[in-house]
PDB file of N, CA and C in Angstrom:
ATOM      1  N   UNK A   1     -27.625  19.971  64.159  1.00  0.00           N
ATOM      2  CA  UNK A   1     -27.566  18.966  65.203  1.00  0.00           C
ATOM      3  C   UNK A   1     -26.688  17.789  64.732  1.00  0.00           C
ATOM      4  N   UNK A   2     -26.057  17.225  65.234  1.00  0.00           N
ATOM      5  CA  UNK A   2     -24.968  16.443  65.138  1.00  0.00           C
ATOM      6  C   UNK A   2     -25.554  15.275  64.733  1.00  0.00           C
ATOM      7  N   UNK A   3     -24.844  14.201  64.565  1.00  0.00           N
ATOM      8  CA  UNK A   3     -25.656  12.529  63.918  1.00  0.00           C
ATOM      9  C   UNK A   3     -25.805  12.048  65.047  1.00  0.00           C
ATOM     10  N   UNK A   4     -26.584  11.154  65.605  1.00  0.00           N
ATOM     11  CA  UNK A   4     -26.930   9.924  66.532  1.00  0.00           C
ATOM     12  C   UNK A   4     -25.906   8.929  66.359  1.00  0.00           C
ATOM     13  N   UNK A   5     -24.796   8.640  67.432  1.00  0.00           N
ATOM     14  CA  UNK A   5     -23.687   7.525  67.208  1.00  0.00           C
ATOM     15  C   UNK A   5     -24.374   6.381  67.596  1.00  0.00           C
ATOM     16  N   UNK A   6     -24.041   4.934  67.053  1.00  0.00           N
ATOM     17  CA  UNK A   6     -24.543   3.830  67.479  1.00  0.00           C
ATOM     18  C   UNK A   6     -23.744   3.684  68.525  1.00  0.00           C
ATOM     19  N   UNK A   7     -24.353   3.174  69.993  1.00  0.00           N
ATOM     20  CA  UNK A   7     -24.509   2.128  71.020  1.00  0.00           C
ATOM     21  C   UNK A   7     -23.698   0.994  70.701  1.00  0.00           C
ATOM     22  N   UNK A   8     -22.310   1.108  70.380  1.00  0.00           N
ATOM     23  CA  UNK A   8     -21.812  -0.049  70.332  1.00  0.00           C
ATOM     24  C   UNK A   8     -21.747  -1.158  70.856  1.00  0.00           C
ATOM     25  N   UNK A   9     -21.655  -1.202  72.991  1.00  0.00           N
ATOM     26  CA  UNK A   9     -22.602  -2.058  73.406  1.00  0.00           C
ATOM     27  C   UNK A   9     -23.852  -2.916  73.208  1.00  0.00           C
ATOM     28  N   UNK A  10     -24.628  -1.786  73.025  1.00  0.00           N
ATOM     29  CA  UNK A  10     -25.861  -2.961  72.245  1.00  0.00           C
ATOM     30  C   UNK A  10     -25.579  -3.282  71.263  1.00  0.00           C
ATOM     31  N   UNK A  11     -25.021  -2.658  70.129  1.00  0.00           N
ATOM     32  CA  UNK A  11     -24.530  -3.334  68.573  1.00  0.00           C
ATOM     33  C   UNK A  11     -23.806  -4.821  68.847  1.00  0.00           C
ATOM     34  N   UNK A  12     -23.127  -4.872  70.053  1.00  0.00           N
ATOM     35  CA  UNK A  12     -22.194  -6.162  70.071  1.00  0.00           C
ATOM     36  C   UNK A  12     -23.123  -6.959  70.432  1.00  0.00           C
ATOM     37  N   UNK A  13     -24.190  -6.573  71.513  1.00  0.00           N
ATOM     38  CA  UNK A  13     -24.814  -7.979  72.108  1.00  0.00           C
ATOM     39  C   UNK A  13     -26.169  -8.644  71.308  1.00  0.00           C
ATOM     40  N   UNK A  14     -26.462  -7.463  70.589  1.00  0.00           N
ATOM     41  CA  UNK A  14     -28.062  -7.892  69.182  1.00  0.00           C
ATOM     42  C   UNK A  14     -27.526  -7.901  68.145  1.00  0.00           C
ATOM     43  N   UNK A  15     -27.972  -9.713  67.608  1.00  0.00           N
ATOM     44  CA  UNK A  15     -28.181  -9.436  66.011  1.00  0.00           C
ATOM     45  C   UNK A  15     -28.916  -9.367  65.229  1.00  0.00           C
ATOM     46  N   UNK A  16     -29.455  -9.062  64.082  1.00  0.00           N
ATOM     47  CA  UNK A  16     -30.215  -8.810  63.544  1.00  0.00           C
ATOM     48  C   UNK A  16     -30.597 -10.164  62.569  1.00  0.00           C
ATOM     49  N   UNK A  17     -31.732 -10.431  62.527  1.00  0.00           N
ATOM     50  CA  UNK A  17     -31.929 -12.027  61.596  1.00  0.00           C
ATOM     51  C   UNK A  17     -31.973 -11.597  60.170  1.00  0.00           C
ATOM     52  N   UNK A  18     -32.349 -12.365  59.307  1.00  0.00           N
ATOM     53  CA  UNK A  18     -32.503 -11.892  57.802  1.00  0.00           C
ATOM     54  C   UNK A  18     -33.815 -11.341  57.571  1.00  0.00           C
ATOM     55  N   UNK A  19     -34.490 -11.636  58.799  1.00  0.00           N
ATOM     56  CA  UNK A  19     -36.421 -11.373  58.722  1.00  0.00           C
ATOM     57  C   UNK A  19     -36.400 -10.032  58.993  1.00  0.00           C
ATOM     58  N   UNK A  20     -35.278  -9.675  60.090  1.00  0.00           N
ATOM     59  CA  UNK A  20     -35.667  -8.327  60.795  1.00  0.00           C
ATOM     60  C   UNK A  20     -35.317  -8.325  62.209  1.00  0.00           C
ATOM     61  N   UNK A  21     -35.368  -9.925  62.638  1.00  0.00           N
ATOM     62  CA  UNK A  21     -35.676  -9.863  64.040  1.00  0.00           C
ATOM     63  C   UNK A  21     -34.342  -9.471  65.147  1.00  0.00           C
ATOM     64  N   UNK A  22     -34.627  -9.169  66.276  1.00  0.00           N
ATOM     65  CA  UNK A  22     -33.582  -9.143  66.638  1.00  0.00           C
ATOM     66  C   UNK A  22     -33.255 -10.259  67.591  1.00  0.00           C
ATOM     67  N   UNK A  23     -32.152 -10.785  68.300  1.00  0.00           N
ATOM     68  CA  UNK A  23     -32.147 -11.910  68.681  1.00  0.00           C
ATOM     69  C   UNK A  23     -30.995 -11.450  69.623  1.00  0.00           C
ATOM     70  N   UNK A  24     -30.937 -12.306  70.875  1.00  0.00           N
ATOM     71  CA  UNK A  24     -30.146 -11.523  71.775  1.00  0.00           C
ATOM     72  C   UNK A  24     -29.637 -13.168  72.483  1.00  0.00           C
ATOM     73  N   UNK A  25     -28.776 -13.189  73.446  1.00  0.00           N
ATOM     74  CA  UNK A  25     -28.343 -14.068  74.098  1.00  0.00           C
ATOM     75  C   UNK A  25     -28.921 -14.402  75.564  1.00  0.00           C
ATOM     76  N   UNK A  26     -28.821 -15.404  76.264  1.00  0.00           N
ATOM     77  CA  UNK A  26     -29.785 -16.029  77.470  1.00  0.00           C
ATOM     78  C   UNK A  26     -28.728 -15.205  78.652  1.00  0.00           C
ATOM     79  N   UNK A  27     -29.133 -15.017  79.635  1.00  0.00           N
ATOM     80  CA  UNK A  27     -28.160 -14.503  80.379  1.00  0.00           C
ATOM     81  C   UNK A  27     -28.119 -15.818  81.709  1.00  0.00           C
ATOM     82  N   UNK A  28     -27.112 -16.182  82.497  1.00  0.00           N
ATOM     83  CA  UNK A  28     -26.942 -17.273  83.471  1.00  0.00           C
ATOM     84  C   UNK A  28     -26.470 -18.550  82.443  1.00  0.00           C
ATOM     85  N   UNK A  29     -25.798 -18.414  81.413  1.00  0.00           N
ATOM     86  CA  UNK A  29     -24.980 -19.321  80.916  1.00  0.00           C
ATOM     87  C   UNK A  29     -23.717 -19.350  80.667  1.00  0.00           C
ATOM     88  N   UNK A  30     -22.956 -19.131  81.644  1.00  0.00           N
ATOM     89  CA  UNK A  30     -21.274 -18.855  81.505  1.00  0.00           C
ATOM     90  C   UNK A  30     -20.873 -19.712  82.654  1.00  0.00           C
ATOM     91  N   UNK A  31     -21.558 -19.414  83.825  1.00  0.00           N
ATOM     92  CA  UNK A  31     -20.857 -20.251  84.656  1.00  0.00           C
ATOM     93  C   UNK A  31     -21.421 -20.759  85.454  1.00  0.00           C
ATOM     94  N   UNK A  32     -20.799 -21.666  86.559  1.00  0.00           N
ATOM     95  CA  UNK A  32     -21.471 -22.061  87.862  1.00  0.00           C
ATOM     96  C   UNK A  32     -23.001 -23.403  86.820  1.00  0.00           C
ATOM     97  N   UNK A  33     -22.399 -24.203  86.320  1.00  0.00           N
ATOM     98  CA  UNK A  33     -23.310 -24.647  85.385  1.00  0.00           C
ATOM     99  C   UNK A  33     -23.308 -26.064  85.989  1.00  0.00           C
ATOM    100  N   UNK A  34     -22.953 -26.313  86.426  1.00  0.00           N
ATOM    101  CA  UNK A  34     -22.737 -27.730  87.102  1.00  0.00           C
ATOM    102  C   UNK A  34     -24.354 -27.856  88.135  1.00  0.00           C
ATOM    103  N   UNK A  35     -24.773 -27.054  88.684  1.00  0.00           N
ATOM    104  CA  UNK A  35     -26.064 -27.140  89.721  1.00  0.00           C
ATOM    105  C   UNK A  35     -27.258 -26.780  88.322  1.00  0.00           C
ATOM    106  N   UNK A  36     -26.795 -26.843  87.057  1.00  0.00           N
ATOM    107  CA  UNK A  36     -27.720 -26.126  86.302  1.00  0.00           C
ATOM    108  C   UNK A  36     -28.182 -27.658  85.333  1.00  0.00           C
ATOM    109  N   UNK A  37     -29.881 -28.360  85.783  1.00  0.00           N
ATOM    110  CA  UNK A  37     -30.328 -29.313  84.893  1.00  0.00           C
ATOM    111  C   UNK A  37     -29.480 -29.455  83.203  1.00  0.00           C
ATOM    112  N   UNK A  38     -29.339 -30.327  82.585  1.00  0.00           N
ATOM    113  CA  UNK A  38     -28.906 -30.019  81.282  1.00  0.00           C
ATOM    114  C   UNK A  38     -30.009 -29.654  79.856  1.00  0.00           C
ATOM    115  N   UNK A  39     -30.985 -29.537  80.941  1.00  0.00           N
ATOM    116  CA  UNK A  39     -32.499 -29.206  79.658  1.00  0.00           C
ATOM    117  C   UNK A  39     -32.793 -27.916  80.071  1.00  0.00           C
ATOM    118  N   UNK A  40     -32.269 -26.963  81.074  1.00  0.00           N
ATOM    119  CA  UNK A  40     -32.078 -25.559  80.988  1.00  0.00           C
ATOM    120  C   UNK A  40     -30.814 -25.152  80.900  1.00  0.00           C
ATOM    121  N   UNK A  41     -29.533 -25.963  81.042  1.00  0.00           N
ATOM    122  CA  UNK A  41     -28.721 -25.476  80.127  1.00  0.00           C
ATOM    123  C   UNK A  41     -28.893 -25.754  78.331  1.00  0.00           C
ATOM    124  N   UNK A  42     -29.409 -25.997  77.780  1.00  0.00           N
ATOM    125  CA  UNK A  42     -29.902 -26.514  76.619  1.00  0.00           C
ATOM    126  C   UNK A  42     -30.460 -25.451  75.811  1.00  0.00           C
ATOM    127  N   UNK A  43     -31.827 -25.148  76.928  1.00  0.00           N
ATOM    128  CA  UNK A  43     -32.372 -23.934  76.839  1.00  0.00           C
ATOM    129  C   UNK A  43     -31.527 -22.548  76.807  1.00  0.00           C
ATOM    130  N   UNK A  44     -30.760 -22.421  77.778  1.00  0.00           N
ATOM    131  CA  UNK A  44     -30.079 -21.386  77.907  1.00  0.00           C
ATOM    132  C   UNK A  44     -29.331 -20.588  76.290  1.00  0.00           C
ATOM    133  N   UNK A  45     -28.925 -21.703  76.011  1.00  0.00           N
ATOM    134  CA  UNK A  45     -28.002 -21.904  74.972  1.00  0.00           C
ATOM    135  C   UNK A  45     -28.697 -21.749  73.623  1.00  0.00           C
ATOM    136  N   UNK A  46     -30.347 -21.717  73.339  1.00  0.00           N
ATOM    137  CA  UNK A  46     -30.824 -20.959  72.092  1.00  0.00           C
ATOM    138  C   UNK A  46     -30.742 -19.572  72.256  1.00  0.00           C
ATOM    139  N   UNK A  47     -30.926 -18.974  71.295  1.00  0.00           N
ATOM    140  CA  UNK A  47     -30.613 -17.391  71.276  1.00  0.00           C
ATOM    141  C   UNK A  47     -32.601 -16.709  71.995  1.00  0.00           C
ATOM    142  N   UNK A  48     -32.458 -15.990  72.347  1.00  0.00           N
ATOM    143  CA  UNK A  48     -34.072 -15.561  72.531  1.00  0.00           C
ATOM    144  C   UNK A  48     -34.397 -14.366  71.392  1.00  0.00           C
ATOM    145  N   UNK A  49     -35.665 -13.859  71.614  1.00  0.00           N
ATOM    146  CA  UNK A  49     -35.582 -12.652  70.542  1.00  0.00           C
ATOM    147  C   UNK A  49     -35.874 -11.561  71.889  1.00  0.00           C
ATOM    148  N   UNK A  50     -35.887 -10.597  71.390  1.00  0.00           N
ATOM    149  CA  UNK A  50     -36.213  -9.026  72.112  1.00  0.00           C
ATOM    150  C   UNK A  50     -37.513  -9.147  72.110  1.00  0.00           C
ATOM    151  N   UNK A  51     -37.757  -8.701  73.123  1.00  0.00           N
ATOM    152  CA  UNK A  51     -39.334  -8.341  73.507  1.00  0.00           C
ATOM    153  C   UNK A  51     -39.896  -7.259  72.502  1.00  0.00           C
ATOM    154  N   UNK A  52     -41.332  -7.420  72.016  1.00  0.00           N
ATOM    155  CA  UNK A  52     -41.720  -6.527  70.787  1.00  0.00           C
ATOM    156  C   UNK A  52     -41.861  -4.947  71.725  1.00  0.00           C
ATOM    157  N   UNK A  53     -42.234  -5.175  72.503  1.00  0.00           N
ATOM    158  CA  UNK A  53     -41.922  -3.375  73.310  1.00  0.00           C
ATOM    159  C   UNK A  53     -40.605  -3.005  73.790  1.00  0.00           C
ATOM    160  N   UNK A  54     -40.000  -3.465  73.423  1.00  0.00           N
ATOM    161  CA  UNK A  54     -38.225  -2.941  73.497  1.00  0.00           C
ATOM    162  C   UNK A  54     -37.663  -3.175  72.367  1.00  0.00           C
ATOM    163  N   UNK A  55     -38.640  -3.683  71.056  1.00  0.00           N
ATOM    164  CA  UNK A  55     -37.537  -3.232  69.622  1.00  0.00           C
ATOM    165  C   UNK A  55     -37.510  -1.987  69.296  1.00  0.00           C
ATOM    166  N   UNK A  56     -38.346  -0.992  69.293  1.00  0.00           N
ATOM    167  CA  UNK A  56     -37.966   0.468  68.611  1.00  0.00           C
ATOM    168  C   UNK A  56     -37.111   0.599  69.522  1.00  0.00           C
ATOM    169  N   UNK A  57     -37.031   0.558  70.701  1.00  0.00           N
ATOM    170  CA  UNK A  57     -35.652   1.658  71.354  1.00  0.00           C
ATOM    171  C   UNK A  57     -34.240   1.025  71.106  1.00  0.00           C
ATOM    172  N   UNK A  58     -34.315  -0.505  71.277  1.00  0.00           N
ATOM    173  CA  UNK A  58     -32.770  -1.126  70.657  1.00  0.00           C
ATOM    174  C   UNK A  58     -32.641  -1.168  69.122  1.00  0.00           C
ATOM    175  N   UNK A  59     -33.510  -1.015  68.540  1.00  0.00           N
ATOM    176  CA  UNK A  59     -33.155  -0.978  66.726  1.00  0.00           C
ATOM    177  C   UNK A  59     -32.636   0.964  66.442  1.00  0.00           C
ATOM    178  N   UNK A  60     -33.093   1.843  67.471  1.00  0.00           N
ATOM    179  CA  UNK A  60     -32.901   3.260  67.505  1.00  0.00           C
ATOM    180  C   UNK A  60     -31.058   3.130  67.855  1.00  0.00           C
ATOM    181  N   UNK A  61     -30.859   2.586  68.659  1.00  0.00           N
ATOM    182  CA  UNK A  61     -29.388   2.263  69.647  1.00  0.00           C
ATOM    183  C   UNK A  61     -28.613   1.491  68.608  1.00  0.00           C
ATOM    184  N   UNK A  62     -28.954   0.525  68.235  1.00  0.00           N
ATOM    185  CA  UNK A  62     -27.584  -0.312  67.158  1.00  0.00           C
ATOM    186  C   UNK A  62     -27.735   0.498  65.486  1.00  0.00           C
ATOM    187  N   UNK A  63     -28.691   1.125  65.126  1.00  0.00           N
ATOM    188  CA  UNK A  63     -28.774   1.562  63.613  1.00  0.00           C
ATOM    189  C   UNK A  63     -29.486   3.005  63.986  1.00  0.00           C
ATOM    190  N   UNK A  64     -28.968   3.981  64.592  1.00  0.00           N
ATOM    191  CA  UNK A  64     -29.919   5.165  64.467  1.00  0.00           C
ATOM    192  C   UNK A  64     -30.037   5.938  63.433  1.00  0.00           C
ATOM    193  N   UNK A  65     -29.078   6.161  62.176  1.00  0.00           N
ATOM    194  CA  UNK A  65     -29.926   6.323  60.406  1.00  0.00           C
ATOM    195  C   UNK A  65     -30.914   5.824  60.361  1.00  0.00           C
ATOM    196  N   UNK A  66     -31.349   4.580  60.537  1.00  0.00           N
ATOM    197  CA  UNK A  66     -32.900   4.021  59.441  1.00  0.00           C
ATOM    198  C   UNK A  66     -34.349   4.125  60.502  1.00  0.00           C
TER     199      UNK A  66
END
């Protein structure tokens, strides 16, 4: 059976912390920001982490060896 290729898509949009974690970006922060308070653009703009029931399947997708 052949190797499992990484999901380069998801590889680009998760990174991985030094802990483990994975950490992903806010989505509705690119544009149209002007109608957007500046304490949820603020917000927008920390990284979030992955939900703990959707890390095995995106840690399977960006690293499928480990």
């Amino acid at each position: 059976m052949p190797k499992m290729k990484t999901h380069k898509a998801t590889a680009k949009r998760i990174k991985v912390t030094g802990t483990g974690k994975l950490m992903r970006k806010h989505s509705r922060e690119r544009h149209l920001l002007r109608k957007k308070s500046s304490r949820r653009k603020r917000r927008l703009s920390v990284p979030g982490t992955i939900a703990a029931s959707d890390v095995k399947r995106i840690r399977q997708l960006i690293s499928p060896g480990l």
